[in-house]
Protein backbone atom coordinates (compact mmCIF):
# COMPACT_ATOMS: atom_id res chain seq x y z
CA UNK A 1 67.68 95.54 103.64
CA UNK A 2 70.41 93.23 103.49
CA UNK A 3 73.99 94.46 104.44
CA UNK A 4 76.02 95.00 101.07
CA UNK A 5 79.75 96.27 100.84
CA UNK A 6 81.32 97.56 97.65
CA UNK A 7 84.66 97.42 96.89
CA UNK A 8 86.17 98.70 93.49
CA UNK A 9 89.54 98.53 93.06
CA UNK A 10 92.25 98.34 90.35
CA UNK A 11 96.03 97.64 90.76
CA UNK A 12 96.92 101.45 92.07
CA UNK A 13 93.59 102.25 94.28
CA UNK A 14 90.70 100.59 95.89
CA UNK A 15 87.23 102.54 96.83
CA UNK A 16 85.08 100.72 99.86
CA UNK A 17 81.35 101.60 99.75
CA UNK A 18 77.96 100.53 101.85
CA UNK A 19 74.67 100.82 100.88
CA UNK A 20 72.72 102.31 102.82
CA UNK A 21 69.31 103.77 103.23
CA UNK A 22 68.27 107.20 101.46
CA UNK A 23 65.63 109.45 103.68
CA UNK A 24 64.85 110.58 100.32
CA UNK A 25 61.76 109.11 98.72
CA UNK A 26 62.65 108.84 95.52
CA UNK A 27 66.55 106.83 96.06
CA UNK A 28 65.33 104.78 98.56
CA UNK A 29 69.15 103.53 98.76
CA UNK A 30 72.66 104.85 98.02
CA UNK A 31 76.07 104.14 98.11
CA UNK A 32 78.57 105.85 100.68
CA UNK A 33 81.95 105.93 100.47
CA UNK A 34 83.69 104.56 103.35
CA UNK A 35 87.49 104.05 102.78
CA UNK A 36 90.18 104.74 99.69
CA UNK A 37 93.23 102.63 99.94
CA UNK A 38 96.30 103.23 97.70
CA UNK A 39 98.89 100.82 96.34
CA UNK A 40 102.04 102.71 98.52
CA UNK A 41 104.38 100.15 97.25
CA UNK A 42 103.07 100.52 93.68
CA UNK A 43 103.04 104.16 93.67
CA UNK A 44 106.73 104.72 95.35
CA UNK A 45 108.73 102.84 93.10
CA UNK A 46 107.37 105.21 90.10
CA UNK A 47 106.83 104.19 86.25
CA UNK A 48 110.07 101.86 86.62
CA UNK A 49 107.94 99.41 88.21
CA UNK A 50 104.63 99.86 85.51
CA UNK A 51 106.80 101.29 82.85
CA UNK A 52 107.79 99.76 79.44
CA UNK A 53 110.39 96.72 79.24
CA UNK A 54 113.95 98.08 79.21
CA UNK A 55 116.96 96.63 77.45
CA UNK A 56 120.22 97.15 78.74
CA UNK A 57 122.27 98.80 76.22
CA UNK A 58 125.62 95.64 75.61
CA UNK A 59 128.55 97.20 73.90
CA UNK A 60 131.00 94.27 75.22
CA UNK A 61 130.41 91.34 72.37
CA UNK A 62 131.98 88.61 75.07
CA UNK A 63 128.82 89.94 76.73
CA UNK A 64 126.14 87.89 75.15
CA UNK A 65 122.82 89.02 74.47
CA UNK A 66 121.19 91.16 76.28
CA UNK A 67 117.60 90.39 77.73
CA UNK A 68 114.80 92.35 78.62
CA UNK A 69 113.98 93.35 82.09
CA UNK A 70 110.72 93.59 81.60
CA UNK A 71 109.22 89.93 82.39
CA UNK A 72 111.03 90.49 86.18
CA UNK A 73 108.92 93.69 86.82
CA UNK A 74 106.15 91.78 85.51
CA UNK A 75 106.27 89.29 88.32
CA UNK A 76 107.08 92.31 90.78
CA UNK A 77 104.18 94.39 89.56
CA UNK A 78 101.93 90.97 90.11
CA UNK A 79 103.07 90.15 94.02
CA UNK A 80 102.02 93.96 94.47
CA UNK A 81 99.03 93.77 93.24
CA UNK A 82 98.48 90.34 95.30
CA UNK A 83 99.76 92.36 98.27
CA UNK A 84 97.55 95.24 97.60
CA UNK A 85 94.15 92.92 96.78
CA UNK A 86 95.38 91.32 100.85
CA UNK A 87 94.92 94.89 102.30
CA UNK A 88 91.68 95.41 100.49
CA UNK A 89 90.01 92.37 101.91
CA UNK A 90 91.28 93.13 105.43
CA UNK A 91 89.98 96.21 105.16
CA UNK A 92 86.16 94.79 103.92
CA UNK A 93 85.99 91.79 106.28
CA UNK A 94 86.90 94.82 108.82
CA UNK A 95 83.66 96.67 107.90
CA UNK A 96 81.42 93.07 107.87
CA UNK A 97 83.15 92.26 110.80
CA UNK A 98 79.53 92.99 112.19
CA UNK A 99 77.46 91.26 110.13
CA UNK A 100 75.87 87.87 110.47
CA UNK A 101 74.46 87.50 106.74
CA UNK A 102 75.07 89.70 103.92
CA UNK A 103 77.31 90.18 100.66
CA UNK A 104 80.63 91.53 99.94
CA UNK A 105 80.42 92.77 96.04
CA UNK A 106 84.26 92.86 94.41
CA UNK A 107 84.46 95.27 90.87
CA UNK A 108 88.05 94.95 89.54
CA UNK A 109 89.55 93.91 86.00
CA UNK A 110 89.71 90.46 85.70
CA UNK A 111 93.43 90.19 86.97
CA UNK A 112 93.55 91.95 90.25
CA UNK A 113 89.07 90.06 90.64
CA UNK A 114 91.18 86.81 90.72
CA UNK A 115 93.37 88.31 93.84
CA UNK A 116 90.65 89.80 95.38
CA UNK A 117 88.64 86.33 95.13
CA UNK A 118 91.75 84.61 97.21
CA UNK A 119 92.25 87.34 99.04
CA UNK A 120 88.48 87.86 100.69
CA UNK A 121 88.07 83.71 100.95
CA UNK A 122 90.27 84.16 104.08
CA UNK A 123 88.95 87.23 104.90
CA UNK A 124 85.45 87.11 105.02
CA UNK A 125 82.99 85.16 107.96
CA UNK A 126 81.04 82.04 106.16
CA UNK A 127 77.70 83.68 106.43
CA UNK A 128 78.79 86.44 103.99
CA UNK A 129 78.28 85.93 100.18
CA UNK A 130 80.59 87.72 97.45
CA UNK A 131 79.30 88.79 94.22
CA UNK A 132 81.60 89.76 91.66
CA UNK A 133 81.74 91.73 88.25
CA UNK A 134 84.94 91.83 85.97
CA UNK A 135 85.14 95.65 85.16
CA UNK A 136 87.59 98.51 85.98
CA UNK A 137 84.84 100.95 87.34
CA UNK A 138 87.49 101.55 89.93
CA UNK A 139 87.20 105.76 88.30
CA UNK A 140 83.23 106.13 88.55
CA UNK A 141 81.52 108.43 90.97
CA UNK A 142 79.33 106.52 93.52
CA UNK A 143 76.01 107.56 91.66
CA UNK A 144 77.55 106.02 88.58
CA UNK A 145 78.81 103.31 89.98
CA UNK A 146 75.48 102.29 91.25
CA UNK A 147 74.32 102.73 88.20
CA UNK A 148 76.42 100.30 86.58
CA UNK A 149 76.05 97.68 88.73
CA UNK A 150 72.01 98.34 88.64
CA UNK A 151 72.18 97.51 85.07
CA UNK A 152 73.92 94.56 85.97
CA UNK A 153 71.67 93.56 88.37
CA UNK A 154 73.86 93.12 91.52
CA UNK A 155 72.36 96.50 93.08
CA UNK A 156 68.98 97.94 93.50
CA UNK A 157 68.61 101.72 91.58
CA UNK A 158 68.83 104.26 92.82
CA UNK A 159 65.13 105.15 92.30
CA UNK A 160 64.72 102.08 94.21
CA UNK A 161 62.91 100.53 91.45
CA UNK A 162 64.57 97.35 89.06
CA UNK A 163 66.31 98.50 85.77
């Protein structure tokens, strides 16, 4: 079986998995959880990071207008997220670091897929491939997760047979 690594992740939390042999007859193979990362600096600065735009309220009319913060905690929330999607490779190549062939599989939206694409380019040895899918599974147990990505074809079952 070839070496395959998981890694589901959204812009708060990321879930590393292997695949590994079942002794079970019937799911021949099965994922195992192997790390949970958070987003620290995401998660520490609260909902004035992720929350809605706020206006400052102007009562001065030599003032001018007032603009919404929002678009500067947009860019914020972004270098997190490129931060975060950084860690997450690290911590995959880290787990490969073993492996001559094999393939790194990232499952994010399509947003924080595009940082983990840049981000596991550096990380990764040339001999490892990465598939990718553009969902936010990041919330599915490991059975369902395999599952999913069964259906998509990246995965073998779990019954070891092809869905």
């Amino acid at each position: 079986m070839d070496n395959t690594c998981v890694v589901v992740a959204g812009s708060g939390r990321a879930r590393i998995f292997l695949l590994e042999e079942s002794p079970a007859p019937r799911a021949p193979f099965r994922l195992i959880e192997r790390g949970t990362l958070a987003n620290a600096d995401l998660r520490s600065r609260g909902r004035s990071v992720t929350g809605r735009p706020r206006t400052e309220t102007n009562t001065n009319r030599e003032a001018g207008p007032v603009h919404p913060m929002g678009a500067q905690r947009e860019r914020h929330r972004i270098e997190l997220e490129r931060r975060f999607s950084v860690e997450i490779a690290r911590q995959a190549a880290a787990l490969a670091r073993n492996w001559s062939t094999g393939s790194v599989v990232l499952v994010a939206d399509p947003r924080m897929l595009g940082f983990l694409r840049d981000a596991a380019r550096g990380a990764l040895k040339p001999g490892i491939r990465v598939k990718e899918l553009a969902k936010d599974y990041a919330h599915l147990t490991a059975s369902k997760l395999q599952d999913h990505l069964a259906l998509s074809g990246i995965l073998p079952a779990r019954d070891g047979g092809a869905r």
